[in-house]
Protein backbone atom coordinates (compact mmCIF):
# COMPACT_ATOMS: atom_id res chain seq x y z
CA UNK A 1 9.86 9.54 -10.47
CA UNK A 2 6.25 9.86 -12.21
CA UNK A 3 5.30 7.07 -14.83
CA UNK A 4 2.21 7.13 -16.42
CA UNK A 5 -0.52 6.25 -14.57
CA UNK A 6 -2.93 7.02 -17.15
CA UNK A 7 -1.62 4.32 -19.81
CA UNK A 8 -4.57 1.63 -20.23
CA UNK A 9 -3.99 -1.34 -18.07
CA UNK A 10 -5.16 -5.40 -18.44
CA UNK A 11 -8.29 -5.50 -16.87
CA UNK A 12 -9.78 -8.39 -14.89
CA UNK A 13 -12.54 -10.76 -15.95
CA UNK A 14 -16.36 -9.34 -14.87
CA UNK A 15 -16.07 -12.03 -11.77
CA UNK A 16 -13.07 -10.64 -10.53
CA UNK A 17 -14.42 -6.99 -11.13
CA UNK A 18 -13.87 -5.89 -7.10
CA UNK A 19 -13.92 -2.80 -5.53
CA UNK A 20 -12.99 -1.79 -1.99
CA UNK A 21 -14.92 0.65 -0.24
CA UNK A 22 -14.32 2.31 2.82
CA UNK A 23 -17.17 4.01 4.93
CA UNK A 24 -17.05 6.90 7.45
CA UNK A 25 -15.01 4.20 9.82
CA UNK A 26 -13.66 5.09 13.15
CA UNK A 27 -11.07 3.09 14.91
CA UNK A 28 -10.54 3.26 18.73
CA UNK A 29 -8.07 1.56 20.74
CA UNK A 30 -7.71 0.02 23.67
CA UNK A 31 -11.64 1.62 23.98
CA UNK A 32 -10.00 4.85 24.32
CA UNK A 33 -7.86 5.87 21.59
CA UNK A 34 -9.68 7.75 18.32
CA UNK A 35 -7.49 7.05 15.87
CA UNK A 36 -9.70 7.56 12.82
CA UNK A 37 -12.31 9.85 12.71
CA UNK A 38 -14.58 9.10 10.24
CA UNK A 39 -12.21 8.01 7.07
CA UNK A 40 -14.18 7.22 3.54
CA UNK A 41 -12.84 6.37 -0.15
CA UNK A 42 -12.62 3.69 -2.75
CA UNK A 43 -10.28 1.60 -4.74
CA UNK A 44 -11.89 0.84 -8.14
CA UNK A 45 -11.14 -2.48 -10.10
CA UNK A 46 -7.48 -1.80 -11.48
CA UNK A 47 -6.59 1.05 -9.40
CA UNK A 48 -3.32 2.24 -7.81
CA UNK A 49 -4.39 4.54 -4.91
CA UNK A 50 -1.80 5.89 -2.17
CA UNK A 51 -2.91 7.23 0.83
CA UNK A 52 -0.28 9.96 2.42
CA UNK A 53 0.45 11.99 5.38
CA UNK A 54 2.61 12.35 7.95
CA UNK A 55 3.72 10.07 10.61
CA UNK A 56 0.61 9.74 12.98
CA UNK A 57 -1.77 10.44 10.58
CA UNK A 58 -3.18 6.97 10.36
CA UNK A 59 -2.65 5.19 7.19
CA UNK A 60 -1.15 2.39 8.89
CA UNK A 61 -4.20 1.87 11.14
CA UNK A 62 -6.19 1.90 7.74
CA UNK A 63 -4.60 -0.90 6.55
CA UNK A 64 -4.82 -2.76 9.86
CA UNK A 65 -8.63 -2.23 9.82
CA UNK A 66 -9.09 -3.53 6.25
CA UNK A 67 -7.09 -6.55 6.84
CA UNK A 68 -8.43 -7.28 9.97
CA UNK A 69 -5.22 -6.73 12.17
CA UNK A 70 -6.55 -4.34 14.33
CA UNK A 71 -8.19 -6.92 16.88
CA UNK A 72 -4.66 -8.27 17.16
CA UNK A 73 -3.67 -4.74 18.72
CA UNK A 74 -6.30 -4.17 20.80
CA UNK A 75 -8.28 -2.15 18.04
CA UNK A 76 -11.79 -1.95 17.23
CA UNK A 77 -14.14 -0.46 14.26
CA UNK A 78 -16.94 1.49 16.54
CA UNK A 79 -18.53 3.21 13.75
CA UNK A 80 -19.07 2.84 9.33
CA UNK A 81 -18.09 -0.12 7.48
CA UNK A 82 -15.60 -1.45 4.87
CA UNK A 83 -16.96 -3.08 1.85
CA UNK A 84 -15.11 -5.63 -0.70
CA UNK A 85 -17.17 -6.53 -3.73
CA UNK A 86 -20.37 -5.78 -2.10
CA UNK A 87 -19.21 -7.89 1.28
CA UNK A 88 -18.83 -6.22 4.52
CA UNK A 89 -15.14 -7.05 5.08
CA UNK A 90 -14.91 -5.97 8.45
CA UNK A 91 -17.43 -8.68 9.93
CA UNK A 92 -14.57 -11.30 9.10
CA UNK A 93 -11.30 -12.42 10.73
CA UNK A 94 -8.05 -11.52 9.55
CA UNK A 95 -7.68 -14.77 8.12
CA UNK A 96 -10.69 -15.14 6.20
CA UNK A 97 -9.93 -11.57 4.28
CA UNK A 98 -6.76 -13.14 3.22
CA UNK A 99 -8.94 -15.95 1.72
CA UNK A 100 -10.75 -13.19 0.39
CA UNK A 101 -7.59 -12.09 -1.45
CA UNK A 102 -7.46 -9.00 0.25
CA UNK A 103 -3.37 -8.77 0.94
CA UNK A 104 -1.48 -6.35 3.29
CA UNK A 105 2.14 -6.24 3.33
CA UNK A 106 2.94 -5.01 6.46
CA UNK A 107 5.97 -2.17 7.13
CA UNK A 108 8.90 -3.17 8.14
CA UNK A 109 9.66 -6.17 6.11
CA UNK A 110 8.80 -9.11 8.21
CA UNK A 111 10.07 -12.33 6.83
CA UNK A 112 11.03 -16.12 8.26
CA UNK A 113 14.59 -15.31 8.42
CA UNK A 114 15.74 -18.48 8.73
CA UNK A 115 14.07 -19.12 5.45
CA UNK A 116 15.55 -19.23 2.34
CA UNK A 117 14.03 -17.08 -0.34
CA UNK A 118 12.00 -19.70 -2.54
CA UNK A 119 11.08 -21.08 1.05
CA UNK A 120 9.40 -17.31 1.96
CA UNK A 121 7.77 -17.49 -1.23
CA UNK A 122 5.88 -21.15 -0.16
CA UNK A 123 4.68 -19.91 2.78
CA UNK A 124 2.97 -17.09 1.04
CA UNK A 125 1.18 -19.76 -1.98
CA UNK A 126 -0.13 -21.83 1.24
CA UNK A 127 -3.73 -19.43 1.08
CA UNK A 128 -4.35 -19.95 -2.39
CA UNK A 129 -5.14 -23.36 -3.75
CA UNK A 130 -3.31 -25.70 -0.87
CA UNK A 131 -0.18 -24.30 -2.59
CA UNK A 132 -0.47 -26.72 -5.41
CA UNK A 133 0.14 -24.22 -7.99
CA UNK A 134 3.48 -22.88 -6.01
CA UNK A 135 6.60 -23.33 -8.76
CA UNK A 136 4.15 -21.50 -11.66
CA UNK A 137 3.63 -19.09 -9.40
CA UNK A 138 7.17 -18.91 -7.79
CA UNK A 139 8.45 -18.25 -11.80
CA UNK A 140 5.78 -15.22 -12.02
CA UNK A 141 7.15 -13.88 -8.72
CA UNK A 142 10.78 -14.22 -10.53
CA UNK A 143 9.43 -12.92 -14.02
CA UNK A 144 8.35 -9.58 -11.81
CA UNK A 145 11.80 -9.77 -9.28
CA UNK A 146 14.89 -11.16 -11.28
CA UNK A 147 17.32 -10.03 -8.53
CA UNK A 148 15.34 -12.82 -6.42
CA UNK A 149 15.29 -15.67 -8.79
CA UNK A 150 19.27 -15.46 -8.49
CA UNK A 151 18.95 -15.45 -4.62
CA UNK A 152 16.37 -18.26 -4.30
CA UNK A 153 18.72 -20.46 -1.88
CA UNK A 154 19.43 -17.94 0.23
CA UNK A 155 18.51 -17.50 3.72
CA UNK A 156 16.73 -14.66 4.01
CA UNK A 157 18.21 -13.07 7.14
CA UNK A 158 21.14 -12.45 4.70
CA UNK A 159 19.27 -10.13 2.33
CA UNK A 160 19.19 -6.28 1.98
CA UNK A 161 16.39 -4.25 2.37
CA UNK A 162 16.12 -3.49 -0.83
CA UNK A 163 15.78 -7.12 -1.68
CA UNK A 164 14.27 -8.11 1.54
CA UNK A 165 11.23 -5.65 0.04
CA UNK A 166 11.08 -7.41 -3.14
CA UNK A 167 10.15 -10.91 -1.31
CA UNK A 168 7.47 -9.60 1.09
CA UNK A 169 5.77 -8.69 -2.27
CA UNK A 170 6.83 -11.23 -4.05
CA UNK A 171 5.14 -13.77 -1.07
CA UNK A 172 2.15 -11.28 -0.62
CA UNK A 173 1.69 -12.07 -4.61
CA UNK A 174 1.88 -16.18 -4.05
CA UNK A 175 -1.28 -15.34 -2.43
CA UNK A 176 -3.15 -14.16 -5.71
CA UNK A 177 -4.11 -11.12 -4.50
CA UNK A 178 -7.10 -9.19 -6.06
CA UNK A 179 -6.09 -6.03 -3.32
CA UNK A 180 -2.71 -5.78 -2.69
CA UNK A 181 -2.03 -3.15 0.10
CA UNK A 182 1.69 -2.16 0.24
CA UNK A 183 2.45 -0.04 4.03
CA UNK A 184 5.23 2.06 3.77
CA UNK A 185 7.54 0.16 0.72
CA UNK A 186 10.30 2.81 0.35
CA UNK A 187 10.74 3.40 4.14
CA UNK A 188 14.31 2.69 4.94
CA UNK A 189 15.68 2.09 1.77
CA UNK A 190 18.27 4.68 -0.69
CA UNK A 191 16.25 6.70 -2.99
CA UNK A 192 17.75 4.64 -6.58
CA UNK A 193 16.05 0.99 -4.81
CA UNK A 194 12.60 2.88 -4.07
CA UNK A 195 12.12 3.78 -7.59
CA UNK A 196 12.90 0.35 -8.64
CA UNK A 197 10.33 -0.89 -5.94
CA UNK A 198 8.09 1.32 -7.41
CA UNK A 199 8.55 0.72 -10.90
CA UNK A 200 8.10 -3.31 -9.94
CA UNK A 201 4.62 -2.42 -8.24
CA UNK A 202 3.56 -0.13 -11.25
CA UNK A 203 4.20 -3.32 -13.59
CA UNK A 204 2.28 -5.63 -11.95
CA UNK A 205 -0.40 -3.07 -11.66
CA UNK A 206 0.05 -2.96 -15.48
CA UNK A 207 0.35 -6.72 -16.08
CA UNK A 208 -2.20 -7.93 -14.16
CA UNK A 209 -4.37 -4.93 -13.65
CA UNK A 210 -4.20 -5.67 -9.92
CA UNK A 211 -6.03 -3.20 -7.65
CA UNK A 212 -3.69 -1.62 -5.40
CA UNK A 213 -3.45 0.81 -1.67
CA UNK A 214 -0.27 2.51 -1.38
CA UNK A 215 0.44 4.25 1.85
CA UNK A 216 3.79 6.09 1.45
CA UNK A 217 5.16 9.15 3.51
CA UNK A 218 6.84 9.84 -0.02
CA UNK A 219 4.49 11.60 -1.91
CA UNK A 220 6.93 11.97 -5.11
CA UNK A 221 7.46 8.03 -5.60
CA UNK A 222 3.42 7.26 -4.80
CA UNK A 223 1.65 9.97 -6.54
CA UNK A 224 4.19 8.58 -9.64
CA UNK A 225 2.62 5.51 -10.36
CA UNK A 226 -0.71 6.51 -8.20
CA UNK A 227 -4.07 6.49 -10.34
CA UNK A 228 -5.80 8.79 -7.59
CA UNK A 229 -4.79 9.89 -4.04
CA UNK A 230 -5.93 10.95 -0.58
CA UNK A 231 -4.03 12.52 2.00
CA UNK A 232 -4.66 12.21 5.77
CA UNK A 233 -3.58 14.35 8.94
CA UNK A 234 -4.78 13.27 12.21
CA UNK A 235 -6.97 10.60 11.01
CA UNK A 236 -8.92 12.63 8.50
CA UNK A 237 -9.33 13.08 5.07
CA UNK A 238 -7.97 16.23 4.15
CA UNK A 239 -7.28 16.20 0.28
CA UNK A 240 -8.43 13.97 -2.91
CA UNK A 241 -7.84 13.79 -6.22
CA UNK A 242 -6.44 12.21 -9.41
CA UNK A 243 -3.12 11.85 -9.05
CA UNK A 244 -2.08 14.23 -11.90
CA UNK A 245 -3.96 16.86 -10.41
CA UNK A 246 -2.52 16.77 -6.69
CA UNK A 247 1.15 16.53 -8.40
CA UNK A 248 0.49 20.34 -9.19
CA UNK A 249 -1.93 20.94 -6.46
CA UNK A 250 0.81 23.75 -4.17
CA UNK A 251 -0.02 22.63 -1.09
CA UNK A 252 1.10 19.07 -1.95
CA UNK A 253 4.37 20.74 -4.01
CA UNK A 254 5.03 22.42 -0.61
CA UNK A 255 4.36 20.18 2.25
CA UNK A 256 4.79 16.68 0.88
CA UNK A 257 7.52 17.67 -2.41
CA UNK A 258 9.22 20.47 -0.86
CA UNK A 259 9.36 22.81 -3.73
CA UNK A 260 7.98 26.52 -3.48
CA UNK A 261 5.64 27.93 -6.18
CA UNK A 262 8.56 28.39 -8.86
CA UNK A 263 9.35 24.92 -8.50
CA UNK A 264 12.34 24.96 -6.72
CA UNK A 265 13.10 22.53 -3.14
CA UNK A 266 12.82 23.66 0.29
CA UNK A 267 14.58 23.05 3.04
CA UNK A 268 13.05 21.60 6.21
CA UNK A 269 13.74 24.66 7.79
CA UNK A 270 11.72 26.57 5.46
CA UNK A 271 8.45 24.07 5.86
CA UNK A 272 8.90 22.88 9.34
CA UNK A 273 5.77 25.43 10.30
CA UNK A 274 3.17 23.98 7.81
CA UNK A 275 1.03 23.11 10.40
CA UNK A 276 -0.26 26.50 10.80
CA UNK A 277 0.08 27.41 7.07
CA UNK A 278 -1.98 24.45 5.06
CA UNK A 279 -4.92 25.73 3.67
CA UNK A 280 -6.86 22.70 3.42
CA UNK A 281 -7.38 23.09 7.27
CA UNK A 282 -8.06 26.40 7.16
């Protein structure tokens, strides 16, 4: 799937005008582990960036340091800082970034199960406001996610993934997010629900001109809707770029699309040594 990420989107007002930065951070846990090793880039006002790489790379650990999660898994920043409209977001608790509007929606779908849906959807309007605003916002929510609108009395526990996905954005959005950081959205579900996932994320990005962090193992479905894009192995930086450009960047056709130079798919068999063979780490 690749929409148009270069179609003009509604941008926010000048006091909402918020970009993240990320600086040269390192992450260590449990005071031994190096996870990342000296990680920098931006999300500009508006922005869909993904962040990709393998398994192990590190993109989850990103998130986890921007929302302040890491402390919660015996993680630490030990060197560079992360910036959010000129603030240094990682002096502040997990729960004051929220306040910040500074949203992660963490992988694997975690919801209150014995929740109904328009119940999930409360808890996530309890940051913003007292909640007081909750059934506006609860239609918006809808407006974006239909399918949930007709499931708003049921429990939750009872949903698919597909639609189980929908709600943790959905609540993440009850929250008013300036940043919304999505880990992993298309893991575990059939390829026809990830590109309506992903065509739901690109139109709020449209809508609202929401700034947004992608981190997606599928490169195809991110780089889609993706304004600009970094890709991480072994928690570096390896590769940047627009996201039109790494689309057709060979490297990314080959290890991340799995299509040789004339365009055609590989098999795993045929890739499985790329290790030795990227020549961004040459």
């Amino acid at each position: 799937m690749v929409l148009d990420a270069q179609q003009p989107t509604i941008k926010r007002d000048a006091a909402h005008s918020d970009t993240l930065e990320v600086n040269n951070i390192e992450v260590v846990y449990n005071s031994v582990i190096l996870v990342l090793r000296g990680i920098s880039f931006r999300v500009d006002p508006g922005q869909i960036v993904s962040l990709l790489g393998p398994n192990g790379a590190g993109k989850s650990t990103t998130l986890k340091a921007i929302s302040g999660l890491l402390r919660s898994e015996t993680g630490e920043i030990t060197r560079g800082n992360i910036l959010w409209g000129g603030k240094q977001l990682d002096t502040y608790s997990a729960e004051d970034i929220v306040r910040q509007q500074v949203i992660q929606v963490i992988e694997g779908r975690p919801l209150f199960r014995h929740l109904t849906v328009e119940e999930n959807l409360r808890v996530g309007s309890m940051t913003y406001k007292n909640g007081r605003e909750y059934k506006q916002d609860i239609e918006r929510v809808f407006h974006y996610f239909p399918r949930l609108k007709d499931l708003a009395h049921r429990v939750s526990g009872y949903l698919s993934g597909g639609e189980a996905q929908m709600l943790v954005i959905g609540r993440a959005l009850m929250a008013h997010p300036k940043l919304l950081m999505l880990d992993e959205p298309s893991l575990g579900l059939a390829p026809m629900l990830v590109q309506e996932i992903f065509e739901h994320v690109h139109n709020i990005n449209q809508q609202e001109g929401m700034s947004m962090l992608v981190v997606e193992q599928n490169a195809r479905v991110a780089l889609g809707i993706a304004d600009y894009g970094y890709v991480m192995e072994n928690g570096r930086i390896v590769l940047d770029g627009p996201a039109e450009q790494l689309r057709e960047n060979e490297d990314i056709k080959e290890f991340y699309l799995g299509l040789n130079q004339m365009g055609e798919r590989k098999s795993y068999k045929d890739v499985k040594h790329y290790k030795r063979r990227k020549r961004w780490l040459g």
